[in-house]
N, C-alpha and C. Protein backbone atom coordinates (compact mmCIF):
# COMPACT_ATOMS: atom_id res chain seq x y z
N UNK A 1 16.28 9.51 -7.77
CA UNK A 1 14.97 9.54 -7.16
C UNK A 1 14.16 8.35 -7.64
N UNK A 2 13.58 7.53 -7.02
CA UNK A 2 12.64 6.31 -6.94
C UNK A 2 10.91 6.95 -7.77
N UNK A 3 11.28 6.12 -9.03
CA UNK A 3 10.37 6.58 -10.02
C UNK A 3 9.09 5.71 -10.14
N UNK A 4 9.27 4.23 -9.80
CA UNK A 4 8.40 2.99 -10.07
C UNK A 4 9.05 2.21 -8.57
N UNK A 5 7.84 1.25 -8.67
CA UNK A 5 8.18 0.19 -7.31
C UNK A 5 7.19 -1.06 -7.78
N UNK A 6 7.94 -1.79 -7.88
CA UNK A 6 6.99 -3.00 -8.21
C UNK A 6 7.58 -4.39 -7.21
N UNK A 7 6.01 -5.43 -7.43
CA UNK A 7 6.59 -6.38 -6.22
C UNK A 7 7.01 -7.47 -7.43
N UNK A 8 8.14 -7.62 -6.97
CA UNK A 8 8.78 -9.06 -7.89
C UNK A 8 9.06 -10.30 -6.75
N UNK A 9 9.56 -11.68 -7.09
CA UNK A 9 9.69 -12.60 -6.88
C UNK A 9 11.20 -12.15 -6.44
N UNK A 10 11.78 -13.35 -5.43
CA UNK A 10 13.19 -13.10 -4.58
C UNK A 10 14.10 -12.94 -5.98
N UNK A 11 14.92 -12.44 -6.03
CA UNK A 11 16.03 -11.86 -7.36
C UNK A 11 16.96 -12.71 -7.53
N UNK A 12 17.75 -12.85 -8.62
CA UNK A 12 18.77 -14.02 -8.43
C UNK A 12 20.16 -13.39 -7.31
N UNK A 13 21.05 -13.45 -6.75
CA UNK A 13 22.08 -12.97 -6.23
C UNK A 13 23.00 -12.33 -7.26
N UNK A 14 23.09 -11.06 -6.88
CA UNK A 14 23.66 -10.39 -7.95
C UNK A 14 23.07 -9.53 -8.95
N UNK A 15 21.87 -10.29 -9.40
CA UNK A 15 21.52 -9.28 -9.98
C UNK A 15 20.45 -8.02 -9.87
N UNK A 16 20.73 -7.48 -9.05
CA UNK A 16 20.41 -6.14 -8.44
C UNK A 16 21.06 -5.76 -7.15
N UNK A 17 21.90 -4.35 -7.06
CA UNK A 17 22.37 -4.18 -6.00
C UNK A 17 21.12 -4.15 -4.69
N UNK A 18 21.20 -4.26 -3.76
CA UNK A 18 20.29 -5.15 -2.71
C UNK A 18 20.32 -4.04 -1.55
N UNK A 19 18.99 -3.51 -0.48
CA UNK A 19 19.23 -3.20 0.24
C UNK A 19 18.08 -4.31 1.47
N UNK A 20 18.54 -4.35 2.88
CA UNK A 20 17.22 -4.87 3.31
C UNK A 20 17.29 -3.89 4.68
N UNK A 21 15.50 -4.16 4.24
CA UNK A 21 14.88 -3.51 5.72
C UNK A 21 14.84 -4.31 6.43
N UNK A 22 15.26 -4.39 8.13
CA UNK A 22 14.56 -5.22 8.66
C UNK A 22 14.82 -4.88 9.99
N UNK A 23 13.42 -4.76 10.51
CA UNK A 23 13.32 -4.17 11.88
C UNK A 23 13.38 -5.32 13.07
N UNK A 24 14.55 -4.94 14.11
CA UNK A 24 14.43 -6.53 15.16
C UNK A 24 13.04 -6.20 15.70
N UNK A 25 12.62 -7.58 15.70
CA UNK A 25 11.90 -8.01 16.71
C UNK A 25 11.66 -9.28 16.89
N UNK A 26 10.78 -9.57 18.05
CA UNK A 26 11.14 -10.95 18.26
C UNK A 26 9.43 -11.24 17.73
N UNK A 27 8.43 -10.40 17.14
CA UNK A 27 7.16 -10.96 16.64
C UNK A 27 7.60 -11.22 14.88
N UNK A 28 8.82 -11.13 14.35
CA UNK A 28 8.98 -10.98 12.84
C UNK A 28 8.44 -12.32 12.29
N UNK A 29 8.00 -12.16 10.91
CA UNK A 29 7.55 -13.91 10.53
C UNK A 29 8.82 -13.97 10.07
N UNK A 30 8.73 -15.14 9.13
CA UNK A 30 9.71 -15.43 8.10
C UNK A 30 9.79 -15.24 7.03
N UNK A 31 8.64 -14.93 6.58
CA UNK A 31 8.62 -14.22 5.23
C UNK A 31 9.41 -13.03 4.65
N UNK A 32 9.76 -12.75 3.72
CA UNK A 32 10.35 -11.64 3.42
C UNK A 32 9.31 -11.33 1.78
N UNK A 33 9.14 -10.03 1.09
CA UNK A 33 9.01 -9.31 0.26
C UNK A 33 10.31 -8.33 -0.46
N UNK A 34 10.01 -8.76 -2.03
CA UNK A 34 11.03 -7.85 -2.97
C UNK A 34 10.39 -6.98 -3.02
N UNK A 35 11.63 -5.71 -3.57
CA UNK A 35 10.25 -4.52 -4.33
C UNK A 35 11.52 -3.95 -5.54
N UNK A 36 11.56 -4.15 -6.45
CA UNK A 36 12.40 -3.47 -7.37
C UNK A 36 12.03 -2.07 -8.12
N UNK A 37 13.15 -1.23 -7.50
CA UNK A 37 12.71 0.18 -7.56
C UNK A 37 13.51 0.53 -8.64
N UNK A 38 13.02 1.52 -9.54
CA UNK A 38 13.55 1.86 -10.75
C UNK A 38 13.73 3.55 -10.03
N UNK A 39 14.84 4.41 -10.45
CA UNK A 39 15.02 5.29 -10.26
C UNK A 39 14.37 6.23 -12.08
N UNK A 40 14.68 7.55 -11.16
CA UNK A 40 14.26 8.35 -12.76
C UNK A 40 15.23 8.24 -13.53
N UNK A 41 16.60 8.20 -13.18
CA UNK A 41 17.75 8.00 -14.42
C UNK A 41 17.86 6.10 -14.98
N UNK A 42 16.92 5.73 -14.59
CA UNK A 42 16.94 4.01 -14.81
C UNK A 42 17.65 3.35 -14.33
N UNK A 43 18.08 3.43 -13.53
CA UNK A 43 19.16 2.39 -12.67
C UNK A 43 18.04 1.41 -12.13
N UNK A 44 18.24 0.15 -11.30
CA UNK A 44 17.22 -0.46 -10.74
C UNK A 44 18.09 -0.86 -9.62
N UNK A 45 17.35 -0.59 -8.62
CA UNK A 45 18.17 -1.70 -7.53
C UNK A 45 16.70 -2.30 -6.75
N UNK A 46 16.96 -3.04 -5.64
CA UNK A 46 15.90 -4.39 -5.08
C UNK A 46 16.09 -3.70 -3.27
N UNK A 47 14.87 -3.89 -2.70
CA UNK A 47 14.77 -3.88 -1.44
C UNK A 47 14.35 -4.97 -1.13
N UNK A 48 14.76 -5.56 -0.05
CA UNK A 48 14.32 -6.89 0.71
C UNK A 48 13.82 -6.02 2.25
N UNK A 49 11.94 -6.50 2.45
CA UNK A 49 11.38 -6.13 3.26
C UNK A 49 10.56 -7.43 3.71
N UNK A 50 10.85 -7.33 5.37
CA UNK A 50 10.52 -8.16 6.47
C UNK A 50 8.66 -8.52 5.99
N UNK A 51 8.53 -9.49 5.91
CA UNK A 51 6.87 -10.11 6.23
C UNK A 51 6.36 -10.35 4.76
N UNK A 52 5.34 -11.08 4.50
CA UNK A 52 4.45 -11.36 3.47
C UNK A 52 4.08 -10.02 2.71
N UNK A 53 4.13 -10.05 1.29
CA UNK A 53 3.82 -9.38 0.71
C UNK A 53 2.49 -9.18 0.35
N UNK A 54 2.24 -7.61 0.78
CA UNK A 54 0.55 -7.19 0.48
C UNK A 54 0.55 -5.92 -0.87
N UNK A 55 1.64 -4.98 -0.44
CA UNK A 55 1.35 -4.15 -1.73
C UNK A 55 2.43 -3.01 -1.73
N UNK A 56 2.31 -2.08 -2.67
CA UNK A 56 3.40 -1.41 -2.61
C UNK A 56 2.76 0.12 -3.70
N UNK A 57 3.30 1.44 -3.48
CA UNK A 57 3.10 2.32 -3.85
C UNK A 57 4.07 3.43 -4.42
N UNK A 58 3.80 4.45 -4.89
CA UNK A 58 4.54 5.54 -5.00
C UNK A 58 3.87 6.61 -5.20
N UNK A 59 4.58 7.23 -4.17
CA UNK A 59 3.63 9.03 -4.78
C UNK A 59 4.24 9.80 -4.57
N UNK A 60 4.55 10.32 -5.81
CA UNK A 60 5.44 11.92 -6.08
C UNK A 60 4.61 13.13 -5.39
N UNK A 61 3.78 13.34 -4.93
CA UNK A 61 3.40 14.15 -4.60
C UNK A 61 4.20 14.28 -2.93
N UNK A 62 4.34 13.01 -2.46
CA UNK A 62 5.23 13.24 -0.94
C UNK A 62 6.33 12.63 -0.83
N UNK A 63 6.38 12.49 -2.27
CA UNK A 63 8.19 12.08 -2.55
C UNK A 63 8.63 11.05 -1.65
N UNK A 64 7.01 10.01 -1.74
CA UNK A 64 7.63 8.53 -0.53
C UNK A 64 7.59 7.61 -1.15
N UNK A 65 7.64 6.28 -0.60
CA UNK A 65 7.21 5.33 -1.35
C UNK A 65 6.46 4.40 -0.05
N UNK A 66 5.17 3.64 -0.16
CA UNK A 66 5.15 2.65 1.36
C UNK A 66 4.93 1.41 0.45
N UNK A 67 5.07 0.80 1.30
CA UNK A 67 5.51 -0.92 1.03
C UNK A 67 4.85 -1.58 2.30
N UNK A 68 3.84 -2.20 2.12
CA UNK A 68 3.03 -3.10 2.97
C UNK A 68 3.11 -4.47 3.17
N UNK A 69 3.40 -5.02 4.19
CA UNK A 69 4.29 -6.18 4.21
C UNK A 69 3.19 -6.75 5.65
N UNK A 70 3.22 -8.12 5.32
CA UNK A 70 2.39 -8.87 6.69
C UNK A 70 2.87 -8.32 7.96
N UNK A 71 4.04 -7.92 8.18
CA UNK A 71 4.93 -7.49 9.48
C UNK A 71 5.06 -5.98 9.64
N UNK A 72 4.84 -5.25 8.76
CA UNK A 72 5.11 -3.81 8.70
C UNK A 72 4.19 -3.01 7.07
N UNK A 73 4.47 -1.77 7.96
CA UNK A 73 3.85 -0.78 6.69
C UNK A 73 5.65 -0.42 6.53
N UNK A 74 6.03 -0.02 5.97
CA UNK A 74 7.31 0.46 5.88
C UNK A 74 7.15 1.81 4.87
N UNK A 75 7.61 3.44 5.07
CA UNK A 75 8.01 4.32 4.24
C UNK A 75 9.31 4.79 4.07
N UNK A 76 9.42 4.59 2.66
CA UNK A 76 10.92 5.54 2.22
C UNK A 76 10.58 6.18 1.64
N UNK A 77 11.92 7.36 1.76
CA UNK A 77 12.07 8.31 0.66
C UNK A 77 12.25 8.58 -0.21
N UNK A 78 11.59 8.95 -1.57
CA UNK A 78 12.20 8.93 -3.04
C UNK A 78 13.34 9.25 -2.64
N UNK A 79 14.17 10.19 -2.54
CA UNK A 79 15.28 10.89 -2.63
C UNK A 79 16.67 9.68 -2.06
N UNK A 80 16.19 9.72 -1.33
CA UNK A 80 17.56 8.95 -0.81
C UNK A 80 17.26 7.36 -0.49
N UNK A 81 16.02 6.66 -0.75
CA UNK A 81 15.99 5.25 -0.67
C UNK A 81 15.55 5.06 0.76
N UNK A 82 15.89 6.02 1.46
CA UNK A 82 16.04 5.44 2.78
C UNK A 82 14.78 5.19 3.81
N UNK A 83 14.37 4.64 4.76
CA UNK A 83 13.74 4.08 5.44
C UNK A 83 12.77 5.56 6.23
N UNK A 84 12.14 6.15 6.20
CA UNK A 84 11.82 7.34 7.10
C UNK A 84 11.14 6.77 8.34
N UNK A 85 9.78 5.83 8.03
CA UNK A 85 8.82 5.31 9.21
C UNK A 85 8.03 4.35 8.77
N UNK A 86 7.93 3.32 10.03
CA UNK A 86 7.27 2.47 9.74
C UNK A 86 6.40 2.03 11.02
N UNK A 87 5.51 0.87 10.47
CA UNK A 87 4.31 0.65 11.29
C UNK A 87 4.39 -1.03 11.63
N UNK A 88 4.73 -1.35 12.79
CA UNK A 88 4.73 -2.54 13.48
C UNK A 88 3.30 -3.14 13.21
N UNK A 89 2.95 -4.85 12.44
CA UNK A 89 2.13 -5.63 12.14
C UNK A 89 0.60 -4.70 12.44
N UNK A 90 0.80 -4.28 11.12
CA UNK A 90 -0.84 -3.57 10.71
C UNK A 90 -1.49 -4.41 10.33
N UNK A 91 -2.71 -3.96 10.22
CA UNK A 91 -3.91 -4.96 9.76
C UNK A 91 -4.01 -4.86 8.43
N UNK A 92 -3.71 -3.52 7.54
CA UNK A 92 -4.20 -3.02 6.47
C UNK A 92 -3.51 -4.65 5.71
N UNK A 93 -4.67 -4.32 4.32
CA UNK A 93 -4.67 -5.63 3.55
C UNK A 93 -4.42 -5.24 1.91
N UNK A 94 -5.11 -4.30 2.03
CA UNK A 94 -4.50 -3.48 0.79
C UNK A 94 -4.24 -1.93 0.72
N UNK A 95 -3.38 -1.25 -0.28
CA UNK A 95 -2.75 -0.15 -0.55
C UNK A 95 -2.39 0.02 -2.09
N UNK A 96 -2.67 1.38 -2.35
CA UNK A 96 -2.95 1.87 -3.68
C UNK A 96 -2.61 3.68 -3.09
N UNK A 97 -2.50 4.17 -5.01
CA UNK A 97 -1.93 5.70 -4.79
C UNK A 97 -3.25 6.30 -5.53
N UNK A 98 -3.54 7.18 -5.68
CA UNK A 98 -4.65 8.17 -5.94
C UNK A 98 -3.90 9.18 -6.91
N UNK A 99 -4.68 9.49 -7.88
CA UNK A 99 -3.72 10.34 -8.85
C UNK A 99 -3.93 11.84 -8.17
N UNK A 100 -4.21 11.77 -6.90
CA UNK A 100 -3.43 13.01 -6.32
C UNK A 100 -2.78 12.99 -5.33
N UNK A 101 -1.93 11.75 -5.51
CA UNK A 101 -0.56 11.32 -5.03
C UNK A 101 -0.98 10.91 -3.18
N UNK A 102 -2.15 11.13 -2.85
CA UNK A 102 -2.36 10.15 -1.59
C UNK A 102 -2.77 8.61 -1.59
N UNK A 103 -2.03 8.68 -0.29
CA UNK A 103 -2.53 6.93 -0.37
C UNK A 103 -3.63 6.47 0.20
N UNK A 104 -4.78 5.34 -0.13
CA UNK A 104 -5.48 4.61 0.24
C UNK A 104 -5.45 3.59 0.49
N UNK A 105 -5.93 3.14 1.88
CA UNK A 105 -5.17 1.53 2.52
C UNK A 105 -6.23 1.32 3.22
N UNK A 106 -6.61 0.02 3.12
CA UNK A 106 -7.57 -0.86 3.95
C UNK A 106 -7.35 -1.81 4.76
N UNK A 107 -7.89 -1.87 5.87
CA UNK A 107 -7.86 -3.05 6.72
C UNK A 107 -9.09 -3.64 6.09
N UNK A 108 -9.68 -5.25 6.98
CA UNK A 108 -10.19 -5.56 6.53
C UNK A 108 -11.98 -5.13 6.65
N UNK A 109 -12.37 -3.70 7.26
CA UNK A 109 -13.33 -2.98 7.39
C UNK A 109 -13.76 -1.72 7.11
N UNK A 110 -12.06 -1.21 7.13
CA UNK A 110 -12.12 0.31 7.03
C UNK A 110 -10.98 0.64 5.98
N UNK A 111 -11.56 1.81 5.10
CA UNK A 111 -10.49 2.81 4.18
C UNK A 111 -9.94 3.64 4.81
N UNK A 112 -8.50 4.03 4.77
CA UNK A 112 -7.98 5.20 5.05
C UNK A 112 -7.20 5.86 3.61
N UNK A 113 -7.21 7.61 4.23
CA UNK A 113 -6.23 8.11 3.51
C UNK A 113 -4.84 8.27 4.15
N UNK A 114 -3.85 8.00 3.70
CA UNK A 114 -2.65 8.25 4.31
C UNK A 114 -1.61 9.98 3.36
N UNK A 115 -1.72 10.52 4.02
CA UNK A 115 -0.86 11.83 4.08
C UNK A 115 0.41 11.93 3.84
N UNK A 116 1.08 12.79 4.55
CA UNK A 116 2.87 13.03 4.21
C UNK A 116 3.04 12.11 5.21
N UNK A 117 2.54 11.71 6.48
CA UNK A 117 3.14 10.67 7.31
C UNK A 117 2.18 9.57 7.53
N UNK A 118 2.63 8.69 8.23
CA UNK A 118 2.11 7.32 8.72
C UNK A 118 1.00 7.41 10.03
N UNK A 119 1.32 8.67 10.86
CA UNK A 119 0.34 9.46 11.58
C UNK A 119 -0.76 10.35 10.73
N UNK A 120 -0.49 10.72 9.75
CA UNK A 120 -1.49 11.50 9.28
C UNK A 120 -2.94 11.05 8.58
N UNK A 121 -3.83 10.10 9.27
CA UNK A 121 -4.36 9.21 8.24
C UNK A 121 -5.75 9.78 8.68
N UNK A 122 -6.99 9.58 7.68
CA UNK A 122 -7.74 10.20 7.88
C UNK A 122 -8.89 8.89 7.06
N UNK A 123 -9.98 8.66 8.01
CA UNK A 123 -10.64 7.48 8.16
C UNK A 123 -12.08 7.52 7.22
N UNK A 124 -12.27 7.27 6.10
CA UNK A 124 -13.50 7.47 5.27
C UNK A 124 -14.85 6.67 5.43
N UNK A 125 -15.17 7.81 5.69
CA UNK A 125 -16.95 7.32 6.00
C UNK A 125 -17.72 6.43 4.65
N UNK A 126 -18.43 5.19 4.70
CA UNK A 126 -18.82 4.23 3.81
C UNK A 126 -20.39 4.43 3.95
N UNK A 127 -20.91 4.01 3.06
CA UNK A 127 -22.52 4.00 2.89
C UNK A 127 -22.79 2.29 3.74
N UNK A 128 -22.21 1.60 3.80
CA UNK A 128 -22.43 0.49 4.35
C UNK A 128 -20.89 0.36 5.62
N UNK A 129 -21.47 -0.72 6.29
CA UNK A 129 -20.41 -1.19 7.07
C UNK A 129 -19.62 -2.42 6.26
N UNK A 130 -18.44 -2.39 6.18
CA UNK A 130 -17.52 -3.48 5.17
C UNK A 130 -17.10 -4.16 5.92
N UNK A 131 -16.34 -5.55 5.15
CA UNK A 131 -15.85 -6.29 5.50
C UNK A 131 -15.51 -6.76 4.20
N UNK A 132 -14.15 -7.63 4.28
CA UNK A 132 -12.95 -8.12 3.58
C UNK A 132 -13.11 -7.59 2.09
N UNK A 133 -12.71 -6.19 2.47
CA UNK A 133 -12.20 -5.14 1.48
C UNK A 133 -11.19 -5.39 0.22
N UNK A 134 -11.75 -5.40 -1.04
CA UNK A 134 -10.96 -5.55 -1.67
C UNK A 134 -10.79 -4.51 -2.92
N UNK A 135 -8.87 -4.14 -3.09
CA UNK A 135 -9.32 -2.64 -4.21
C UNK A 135 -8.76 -3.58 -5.21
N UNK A 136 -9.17 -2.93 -6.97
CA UNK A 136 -9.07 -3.79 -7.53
C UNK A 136 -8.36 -3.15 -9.33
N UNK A 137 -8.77 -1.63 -9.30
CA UNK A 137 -8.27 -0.71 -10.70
C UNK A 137 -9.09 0.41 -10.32
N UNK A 138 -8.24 1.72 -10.71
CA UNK A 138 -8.98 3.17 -11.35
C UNK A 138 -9.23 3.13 -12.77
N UNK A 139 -10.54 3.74 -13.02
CA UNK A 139 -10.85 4.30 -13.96
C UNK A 139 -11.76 5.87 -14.07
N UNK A 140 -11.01 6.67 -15.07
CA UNK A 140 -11.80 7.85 -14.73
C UNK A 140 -11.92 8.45 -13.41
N UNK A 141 -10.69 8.04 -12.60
CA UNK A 141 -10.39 8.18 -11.18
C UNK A 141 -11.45 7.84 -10.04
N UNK A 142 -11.95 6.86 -10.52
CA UNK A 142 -13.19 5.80 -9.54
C UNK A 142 -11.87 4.84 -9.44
N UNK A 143 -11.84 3.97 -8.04
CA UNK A 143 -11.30 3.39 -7.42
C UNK A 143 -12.75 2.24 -7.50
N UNK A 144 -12.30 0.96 -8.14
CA UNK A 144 -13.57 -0.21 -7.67
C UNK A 144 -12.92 -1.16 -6.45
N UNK A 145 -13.76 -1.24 -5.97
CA UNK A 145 -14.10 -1.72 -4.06
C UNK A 145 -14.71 -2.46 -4.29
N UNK A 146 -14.65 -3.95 -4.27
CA UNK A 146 -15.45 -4.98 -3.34
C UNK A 146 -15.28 -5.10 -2.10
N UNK A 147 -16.48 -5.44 -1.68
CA UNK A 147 -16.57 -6.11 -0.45
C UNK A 147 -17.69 -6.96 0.12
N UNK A 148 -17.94 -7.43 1.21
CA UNK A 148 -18.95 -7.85 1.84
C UNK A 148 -19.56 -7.08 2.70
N UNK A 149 -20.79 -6.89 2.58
CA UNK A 149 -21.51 -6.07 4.00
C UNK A 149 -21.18 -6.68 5.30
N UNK A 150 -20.54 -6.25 6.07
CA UNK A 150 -20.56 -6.88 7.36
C UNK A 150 -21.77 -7.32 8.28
N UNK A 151 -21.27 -8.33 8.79
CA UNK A 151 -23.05 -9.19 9.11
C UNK A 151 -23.76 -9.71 8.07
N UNK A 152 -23.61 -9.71 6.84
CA UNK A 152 -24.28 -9.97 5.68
C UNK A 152 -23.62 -10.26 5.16
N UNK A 153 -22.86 -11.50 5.46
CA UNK A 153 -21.75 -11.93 4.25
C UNK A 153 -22.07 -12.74 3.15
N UNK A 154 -23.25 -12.49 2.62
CA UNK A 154 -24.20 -12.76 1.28
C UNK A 154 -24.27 -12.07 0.59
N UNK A 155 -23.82 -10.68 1.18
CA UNK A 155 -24.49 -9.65 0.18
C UNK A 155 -23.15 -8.71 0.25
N UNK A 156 -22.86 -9.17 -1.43
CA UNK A 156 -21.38 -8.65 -1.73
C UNK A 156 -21.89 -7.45 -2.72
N UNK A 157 -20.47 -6.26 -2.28
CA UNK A 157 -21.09 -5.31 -2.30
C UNK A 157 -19.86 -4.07 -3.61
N UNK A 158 -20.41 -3.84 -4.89
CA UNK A 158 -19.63 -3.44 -5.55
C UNK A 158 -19.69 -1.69 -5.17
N UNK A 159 -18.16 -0.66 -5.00
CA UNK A 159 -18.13 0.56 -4.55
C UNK A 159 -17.03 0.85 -5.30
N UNK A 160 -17.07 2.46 -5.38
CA UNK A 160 -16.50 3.37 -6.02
C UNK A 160 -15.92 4.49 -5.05
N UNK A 161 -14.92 4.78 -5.31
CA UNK A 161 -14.13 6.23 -4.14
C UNK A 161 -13.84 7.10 -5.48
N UNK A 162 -14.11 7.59 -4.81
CA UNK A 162 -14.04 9.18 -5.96
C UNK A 162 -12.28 9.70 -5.51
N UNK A 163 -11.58 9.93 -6.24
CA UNK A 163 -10.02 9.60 -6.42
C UNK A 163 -10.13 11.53 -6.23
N UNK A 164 -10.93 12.33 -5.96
CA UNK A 164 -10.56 13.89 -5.71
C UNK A 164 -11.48 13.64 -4.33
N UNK A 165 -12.59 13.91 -4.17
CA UNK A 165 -13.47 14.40 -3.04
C UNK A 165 -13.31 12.90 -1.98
N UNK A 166 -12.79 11.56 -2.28
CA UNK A 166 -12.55 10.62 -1.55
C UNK A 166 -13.86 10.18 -0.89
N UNK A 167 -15.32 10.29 -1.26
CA UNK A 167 -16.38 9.84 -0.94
C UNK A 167 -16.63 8.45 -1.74
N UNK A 168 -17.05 7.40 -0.76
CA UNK A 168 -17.32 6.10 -1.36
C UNK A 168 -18.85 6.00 -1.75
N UNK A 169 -19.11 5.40 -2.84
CA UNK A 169 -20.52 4.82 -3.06
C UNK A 169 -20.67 3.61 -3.31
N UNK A 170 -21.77 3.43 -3.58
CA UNK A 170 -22.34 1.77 -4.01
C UNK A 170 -22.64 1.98 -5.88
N UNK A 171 -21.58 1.25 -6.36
CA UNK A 171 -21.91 1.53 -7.49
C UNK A 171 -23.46 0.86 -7.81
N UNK A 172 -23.67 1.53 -9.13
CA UNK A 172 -25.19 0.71 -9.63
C UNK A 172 -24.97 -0.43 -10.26
């Protein structure tokens, strides 16, 4: 079972057994993204996923993992590695896990929560209107949010998501 996921640099050949995702199409860039997954018994092996690398997650709570890539959202399964669903060139820019194992992903205006699926996402209401969203560390299960007020791209704007009730504020 897929314990950790981290984004590394392309691997040397060989050293990690290798799987790649890669969905045809004819909009794919050229980019590709690593993600070296550590299992719970420590083994490590490497996924090679289609598009620029944006971010990558894990949450035991839905036993997935997503991997956000310029070209795709991509989800697998802890259990078997394998590919379950994915999302053709999203906007989202960043992605992070919530220590109650949901995910939070931004485009460059809006937060979502993401659920057991890639359909299940649920769209969080902001005290301001955002723009070029950026998440950055939890503490004390506050999530810190920059951003810019939209229309007001002077007035940059520091926020907090509450990591249980998922309400954003303006920090002080």
């Amino acid at each position: 079972m897929i314990a950790k996921a981290e984004l590394i640099t392309q691997p040397y050949s060989g050293e990690y057994k290798e799987k790649i995702f890669d969905i045809s199409s004819p909009w794919n860039s050229q980019n590709w993204t690593w993600i070296k997954f550590t299992n719970d018994d420590v083994t490590e092996w490497c996924g090679s996923f289609r598009g620029f690398p944006r971010g990558v997650a894990v949450s035991e709570k839905y036993n997935c993992v997503l991997v956000l890539t310029s070209d795709y959202l991509f989800k697998l399964d802890c259990f078997s590695g394998e590919l379950t669903e994915y999302e053709s060139e999203p906007q989202y820019q960043n992605l992070i896990v919530s220590s109650s194992g949901d995910f939070v992903i931004a485009d460059d205006y809006n937060i979502e929560i993401i659920k057991s699926t890639l359909h299940n996402k649920i769209q969080l209401d902001s005290p301001i209107e955002m723009d070029m969203i950026k998440f950055h560390s939890w503490s004390n299960n506050k999530l810190s949010i920059t951003c810019d007020e939209f229309l007001n791209w002077d007035n940059h704007v520091e926020l907090e998501l509450d990591g249980d009730t998922f309400e954003i504020t303006v920090k002080n």
